[in-house]
Protein backbone atom coordinates (compact mmCIF):
# COMPACT_ATOMS: atom_id res chain seq x y z
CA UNK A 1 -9.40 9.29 29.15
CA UNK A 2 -7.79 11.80 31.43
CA UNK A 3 -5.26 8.97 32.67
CA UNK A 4 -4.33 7.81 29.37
CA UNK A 5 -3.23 11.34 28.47
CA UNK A 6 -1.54 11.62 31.34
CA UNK A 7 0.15 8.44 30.73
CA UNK A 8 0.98 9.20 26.95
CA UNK A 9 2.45 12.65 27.98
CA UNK A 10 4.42 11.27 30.06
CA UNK A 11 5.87 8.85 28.15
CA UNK A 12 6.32 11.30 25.37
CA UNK A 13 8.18 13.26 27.47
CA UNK A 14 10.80 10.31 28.52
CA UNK A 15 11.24 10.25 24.89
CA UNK A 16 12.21 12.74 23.49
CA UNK A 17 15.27 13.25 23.98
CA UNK A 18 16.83 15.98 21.76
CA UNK A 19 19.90 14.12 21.15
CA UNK A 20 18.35 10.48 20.20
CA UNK A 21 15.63 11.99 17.80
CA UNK A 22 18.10 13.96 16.01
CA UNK A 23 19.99 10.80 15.37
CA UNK A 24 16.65 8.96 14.32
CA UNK A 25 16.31 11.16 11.48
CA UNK A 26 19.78 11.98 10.58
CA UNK A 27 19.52 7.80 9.60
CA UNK A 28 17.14 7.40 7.17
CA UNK A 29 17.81 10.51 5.61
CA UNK A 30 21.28 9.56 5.12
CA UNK A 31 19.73 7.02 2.88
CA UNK A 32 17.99 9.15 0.98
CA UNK A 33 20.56 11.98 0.39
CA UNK A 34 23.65 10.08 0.56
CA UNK A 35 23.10 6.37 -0.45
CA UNK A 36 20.34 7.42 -2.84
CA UNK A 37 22.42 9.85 -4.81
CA UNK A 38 25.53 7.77 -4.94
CA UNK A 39 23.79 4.62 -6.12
CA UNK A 40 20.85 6.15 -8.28
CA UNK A 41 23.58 5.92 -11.58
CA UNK A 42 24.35 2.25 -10.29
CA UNK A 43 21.30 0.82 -10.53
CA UNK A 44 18.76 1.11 -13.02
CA UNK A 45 15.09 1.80 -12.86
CA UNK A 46 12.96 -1.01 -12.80
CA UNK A 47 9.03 -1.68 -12.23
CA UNK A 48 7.70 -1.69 -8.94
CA UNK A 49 3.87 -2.17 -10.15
CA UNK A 50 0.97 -1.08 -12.19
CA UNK A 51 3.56 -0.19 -14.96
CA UNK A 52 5.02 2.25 -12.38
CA UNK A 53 9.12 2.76 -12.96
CA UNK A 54 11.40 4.34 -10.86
CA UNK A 55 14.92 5.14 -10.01
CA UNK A 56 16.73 3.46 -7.26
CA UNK A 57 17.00 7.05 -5.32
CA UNK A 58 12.78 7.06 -5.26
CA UNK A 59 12.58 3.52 -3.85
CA UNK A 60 15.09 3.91 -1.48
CA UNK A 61 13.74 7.33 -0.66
CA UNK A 62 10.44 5.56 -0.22
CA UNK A 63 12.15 2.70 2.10
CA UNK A 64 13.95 5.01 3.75
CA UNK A 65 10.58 6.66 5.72
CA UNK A 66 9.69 3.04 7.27
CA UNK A 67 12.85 2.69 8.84
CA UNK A 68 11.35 5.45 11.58
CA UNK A 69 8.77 2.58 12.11
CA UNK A 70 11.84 0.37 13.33
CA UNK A 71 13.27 3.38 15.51
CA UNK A 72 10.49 4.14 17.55
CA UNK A 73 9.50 0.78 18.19
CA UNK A 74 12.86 0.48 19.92
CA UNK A 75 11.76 2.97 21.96
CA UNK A 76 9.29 1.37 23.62
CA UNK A 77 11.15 -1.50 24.83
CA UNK A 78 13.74 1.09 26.31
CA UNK A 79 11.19 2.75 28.03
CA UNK A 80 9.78 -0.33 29.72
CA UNK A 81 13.66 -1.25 31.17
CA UNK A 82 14.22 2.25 32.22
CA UNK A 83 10.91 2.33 33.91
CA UNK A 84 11.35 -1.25 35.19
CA UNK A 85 15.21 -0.38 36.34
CA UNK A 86 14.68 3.15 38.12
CA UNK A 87 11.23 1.93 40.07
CA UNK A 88 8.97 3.42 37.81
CA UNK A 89 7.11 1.18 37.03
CA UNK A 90 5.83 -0.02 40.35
CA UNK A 91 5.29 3.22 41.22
CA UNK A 92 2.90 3.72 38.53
CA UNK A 93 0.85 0.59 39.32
CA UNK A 94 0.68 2.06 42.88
CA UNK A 95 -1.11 4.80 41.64
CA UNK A 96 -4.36 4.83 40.02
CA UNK A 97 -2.98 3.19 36.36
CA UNK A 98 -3.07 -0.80 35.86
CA UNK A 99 -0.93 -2.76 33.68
CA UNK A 100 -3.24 -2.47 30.51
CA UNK A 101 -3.13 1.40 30.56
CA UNK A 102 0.32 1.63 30.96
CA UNK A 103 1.10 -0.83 28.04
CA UNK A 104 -1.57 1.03 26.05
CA UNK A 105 0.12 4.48 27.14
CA UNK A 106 3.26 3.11 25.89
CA UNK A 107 1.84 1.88 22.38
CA UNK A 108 -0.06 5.28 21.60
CA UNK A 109 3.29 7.34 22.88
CA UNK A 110 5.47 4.91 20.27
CA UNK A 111 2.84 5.61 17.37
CA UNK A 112 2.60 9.36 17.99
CA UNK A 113 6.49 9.50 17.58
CA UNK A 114 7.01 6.51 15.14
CA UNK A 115 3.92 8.47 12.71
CA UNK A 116 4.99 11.92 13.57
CA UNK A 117 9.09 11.30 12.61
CA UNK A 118 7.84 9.33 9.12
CA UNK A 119 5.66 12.23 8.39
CA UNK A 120 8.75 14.86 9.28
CA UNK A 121 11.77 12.68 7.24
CA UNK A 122 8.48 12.62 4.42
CA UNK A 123 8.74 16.15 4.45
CA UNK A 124 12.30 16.44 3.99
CA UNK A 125 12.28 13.87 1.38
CA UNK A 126 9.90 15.97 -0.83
CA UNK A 127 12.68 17.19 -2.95
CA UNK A 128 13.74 13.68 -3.95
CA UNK A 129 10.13 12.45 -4.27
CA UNK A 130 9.33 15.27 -6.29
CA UNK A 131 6.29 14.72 -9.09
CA UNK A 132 6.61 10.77 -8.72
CA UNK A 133 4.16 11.23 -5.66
CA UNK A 134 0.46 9.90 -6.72
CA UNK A 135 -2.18 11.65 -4.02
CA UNK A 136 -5.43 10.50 -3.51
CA UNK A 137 -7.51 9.42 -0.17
CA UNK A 138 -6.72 5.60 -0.86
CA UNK A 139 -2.98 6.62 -1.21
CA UNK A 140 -3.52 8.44 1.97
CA UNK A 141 -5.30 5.40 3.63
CA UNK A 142 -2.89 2.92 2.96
CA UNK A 143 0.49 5.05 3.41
CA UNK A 144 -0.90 5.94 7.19
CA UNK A 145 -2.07 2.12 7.57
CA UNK A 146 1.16 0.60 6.80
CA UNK A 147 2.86 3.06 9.30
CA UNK A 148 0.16 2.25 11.98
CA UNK A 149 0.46 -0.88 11.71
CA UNK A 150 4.46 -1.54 11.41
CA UNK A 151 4.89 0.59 13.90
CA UNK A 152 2.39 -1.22 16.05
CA UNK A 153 4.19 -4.67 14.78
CA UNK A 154 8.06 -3.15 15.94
CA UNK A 155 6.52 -1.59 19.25
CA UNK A 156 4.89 -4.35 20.43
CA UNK A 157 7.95 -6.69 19.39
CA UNK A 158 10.14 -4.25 21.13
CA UNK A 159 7.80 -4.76 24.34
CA UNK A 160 7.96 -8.23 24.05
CA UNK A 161 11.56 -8.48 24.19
CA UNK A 162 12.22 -6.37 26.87
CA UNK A 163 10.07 -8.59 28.75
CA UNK A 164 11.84 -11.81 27.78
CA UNK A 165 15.23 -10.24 28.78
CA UNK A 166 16.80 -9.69 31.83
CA UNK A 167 19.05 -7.11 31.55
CA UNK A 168 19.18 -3.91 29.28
CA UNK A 169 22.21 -4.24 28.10
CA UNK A 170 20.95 -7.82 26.70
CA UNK A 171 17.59 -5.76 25.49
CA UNK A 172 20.05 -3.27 23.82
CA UNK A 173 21.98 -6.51 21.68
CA UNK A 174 19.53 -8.38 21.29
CA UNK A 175 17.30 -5.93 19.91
CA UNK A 176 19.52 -4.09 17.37
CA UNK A 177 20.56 -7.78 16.09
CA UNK A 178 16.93 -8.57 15.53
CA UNK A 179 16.19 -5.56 14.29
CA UNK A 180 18.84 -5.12 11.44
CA UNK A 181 17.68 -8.25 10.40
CA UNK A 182 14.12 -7.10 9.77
CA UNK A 183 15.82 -3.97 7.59
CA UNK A 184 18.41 -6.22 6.12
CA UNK A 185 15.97 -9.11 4.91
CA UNK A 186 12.98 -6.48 4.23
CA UNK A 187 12.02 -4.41 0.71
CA UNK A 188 13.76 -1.75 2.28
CA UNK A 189 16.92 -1.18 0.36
CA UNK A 190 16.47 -3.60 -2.54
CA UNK A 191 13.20 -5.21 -4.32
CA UNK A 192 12.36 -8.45 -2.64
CA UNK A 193 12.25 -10.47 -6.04
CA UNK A 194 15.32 -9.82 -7.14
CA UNK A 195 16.58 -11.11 -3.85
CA UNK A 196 18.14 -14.14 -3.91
CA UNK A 197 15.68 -17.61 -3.46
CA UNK A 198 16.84 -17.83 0.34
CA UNK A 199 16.33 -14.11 1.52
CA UNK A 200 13.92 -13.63 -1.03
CA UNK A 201 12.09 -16.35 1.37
CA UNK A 202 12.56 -15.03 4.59
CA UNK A 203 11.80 -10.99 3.06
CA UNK A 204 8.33 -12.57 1.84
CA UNK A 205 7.61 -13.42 5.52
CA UNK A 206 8.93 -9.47 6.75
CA UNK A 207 6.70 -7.18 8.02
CA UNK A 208 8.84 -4.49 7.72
CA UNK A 209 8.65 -5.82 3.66
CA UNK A 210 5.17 -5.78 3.77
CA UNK A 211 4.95 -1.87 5.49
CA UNK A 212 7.35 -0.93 3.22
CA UNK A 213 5.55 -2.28 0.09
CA UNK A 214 2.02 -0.76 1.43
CA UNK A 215 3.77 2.55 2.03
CA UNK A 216 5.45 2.48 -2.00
CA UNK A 217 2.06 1.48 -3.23
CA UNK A 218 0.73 4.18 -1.52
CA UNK A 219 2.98 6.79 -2.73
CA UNK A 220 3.26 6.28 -6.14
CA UNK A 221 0.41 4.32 -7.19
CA UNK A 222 2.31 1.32 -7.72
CA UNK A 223 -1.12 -1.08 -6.48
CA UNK A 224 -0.31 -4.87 -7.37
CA UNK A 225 -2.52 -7.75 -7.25
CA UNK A 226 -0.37 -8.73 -3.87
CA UNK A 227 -0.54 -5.84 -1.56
CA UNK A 228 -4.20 -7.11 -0.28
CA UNK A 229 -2.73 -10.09 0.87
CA UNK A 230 0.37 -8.28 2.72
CA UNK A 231 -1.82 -5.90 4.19
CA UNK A 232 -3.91 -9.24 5.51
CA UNK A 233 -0.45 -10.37 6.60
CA UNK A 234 0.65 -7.57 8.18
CA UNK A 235 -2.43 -6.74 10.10
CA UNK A 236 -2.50 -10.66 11.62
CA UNK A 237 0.95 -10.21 12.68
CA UNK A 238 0.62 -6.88 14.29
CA UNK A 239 -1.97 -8.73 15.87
CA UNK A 240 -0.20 -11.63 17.14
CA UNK A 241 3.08 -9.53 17.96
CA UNK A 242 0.57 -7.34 20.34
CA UNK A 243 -1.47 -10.10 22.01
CA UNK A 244 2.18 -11.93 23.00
CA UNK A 245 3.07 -8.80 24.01
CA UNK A 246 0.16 -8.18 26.81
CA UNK A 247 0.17 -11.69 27.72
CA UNK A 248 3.93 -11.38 28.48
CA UNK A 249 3.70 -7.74 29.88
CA UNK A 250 0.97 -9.58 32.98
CA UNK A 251 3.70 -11.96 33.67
CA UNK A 252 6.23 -9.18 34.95
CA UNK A 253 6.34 -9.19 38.96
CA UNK A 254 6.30 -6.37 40.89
């Protein structure tokens, strides 16, 4: 236990940077304060479940907090390079850690950060979210699942492709391309069935849709017959994303 802490804290400490979290935030709040209000007369409410209605500024305001999950899943893909490109990481494995606790380190650093910046831009948000918020413990449950597990999905991806690549500036393209098309094709910023038939078809296969969706239902009590099966959905791919991950994190030579 004592080296995973040390592991964690260290990797906590590589990340974060005062400069790059500030930026984090300052996105997905610009959603909410500055997209949200200048859209919210656009577009009108509509249902999001259980006979639940909303205006646009709430569901983007609700979107808005997953979009940490993508953030600090990028991190831990840029930790791996730096580590890999300054001779970190083999000095690590030369010391008393093997590859499985440093991959694990890097995971629990990336969900301390990804859970504790959703929880902070939450906080923020509470003026927006106001009295739509529904509390109870199965709220509770499934809002921290579905950030758990997306941002176990988005680390592990992240991990993955910083793997696959061999260079960080290809890590850096590569990974904001794939990544804006998660947020872009996702529930994020607009319902996924009133998405065109194409998008609507790739969304429906998101996890950040999926996330997103558990994290809504969670807040305001908007529980339709379908979030079982995206929360099935979304817990096989974390699942898969993290197993390709490990399996291509043992191929790295040192």
């Amino acid at each position: 236990m004592n080296i995973y802490v040390r592991l964690v804290y260290r990797n906590l400490r590589a990340n974060l940077d005062r400069i790059s979290l500030f930026f984090e935030l300052v996105f997905p709040l610009f959603f909410i304060f500055v997209q949200g209000f200048a859209l919210s007369e656009l577009v009108t409410p509509f249902d999001i479940g259980n006979g639940r209605v909303i205006s646009y500024q709430l569901f983007l305001a609700a979107g808005a907090i997953t979009l940490t999950v993508i953030n600090s899943g990028t991190n831990a893909g840029t930790q791996l390079w730096y580590d890999r490109k300054n001779g970190m990481f083999e000095q690590l494995l030369m010391g008393p850690f093997t590859r499985l606790q440093y991959i694990l380190s890097i995971i629990l650093a990336t969900l301390i950060i990804g859970i504790a910046s959703s929880l902070l831009v939450f906080l923020i948000a509470l003026p927006v979210l106001g009295g739509a918020l529904y509390l109870s413990l199965q709220s509770v449950f499934l809002t921290g699942l579905a950030l758990f597990l997306g941002t176990m999905f988005f680390g592990s991806f992240a991990l993955a492709l910083s793997v696959a690549l061999k260079s960080s500036e290809s890590f850096n393209i590569v990974s904001t391309f794939t990544f804006f098309i998660f947020l872009f094709t996702s529930s994020v910023f607009y319902p996924a069935n009133k998405a065109p038939p194409v998008i609507q078809s790739v969304s429906l296969l998101n996890p950040l849709t999926y996330a997103t969706d558990l994290l809504r239902a969670g807040l305001f009590d908007s529980m339709t017959p379908f979030i079982s099966t995206e929360l099935t959905l979304l817990t096989v791919e974390t699942i898969v994303i993290f197993t390709i991950a490990v399996l291509a994190f043992r191929r790295i030579r040192v």
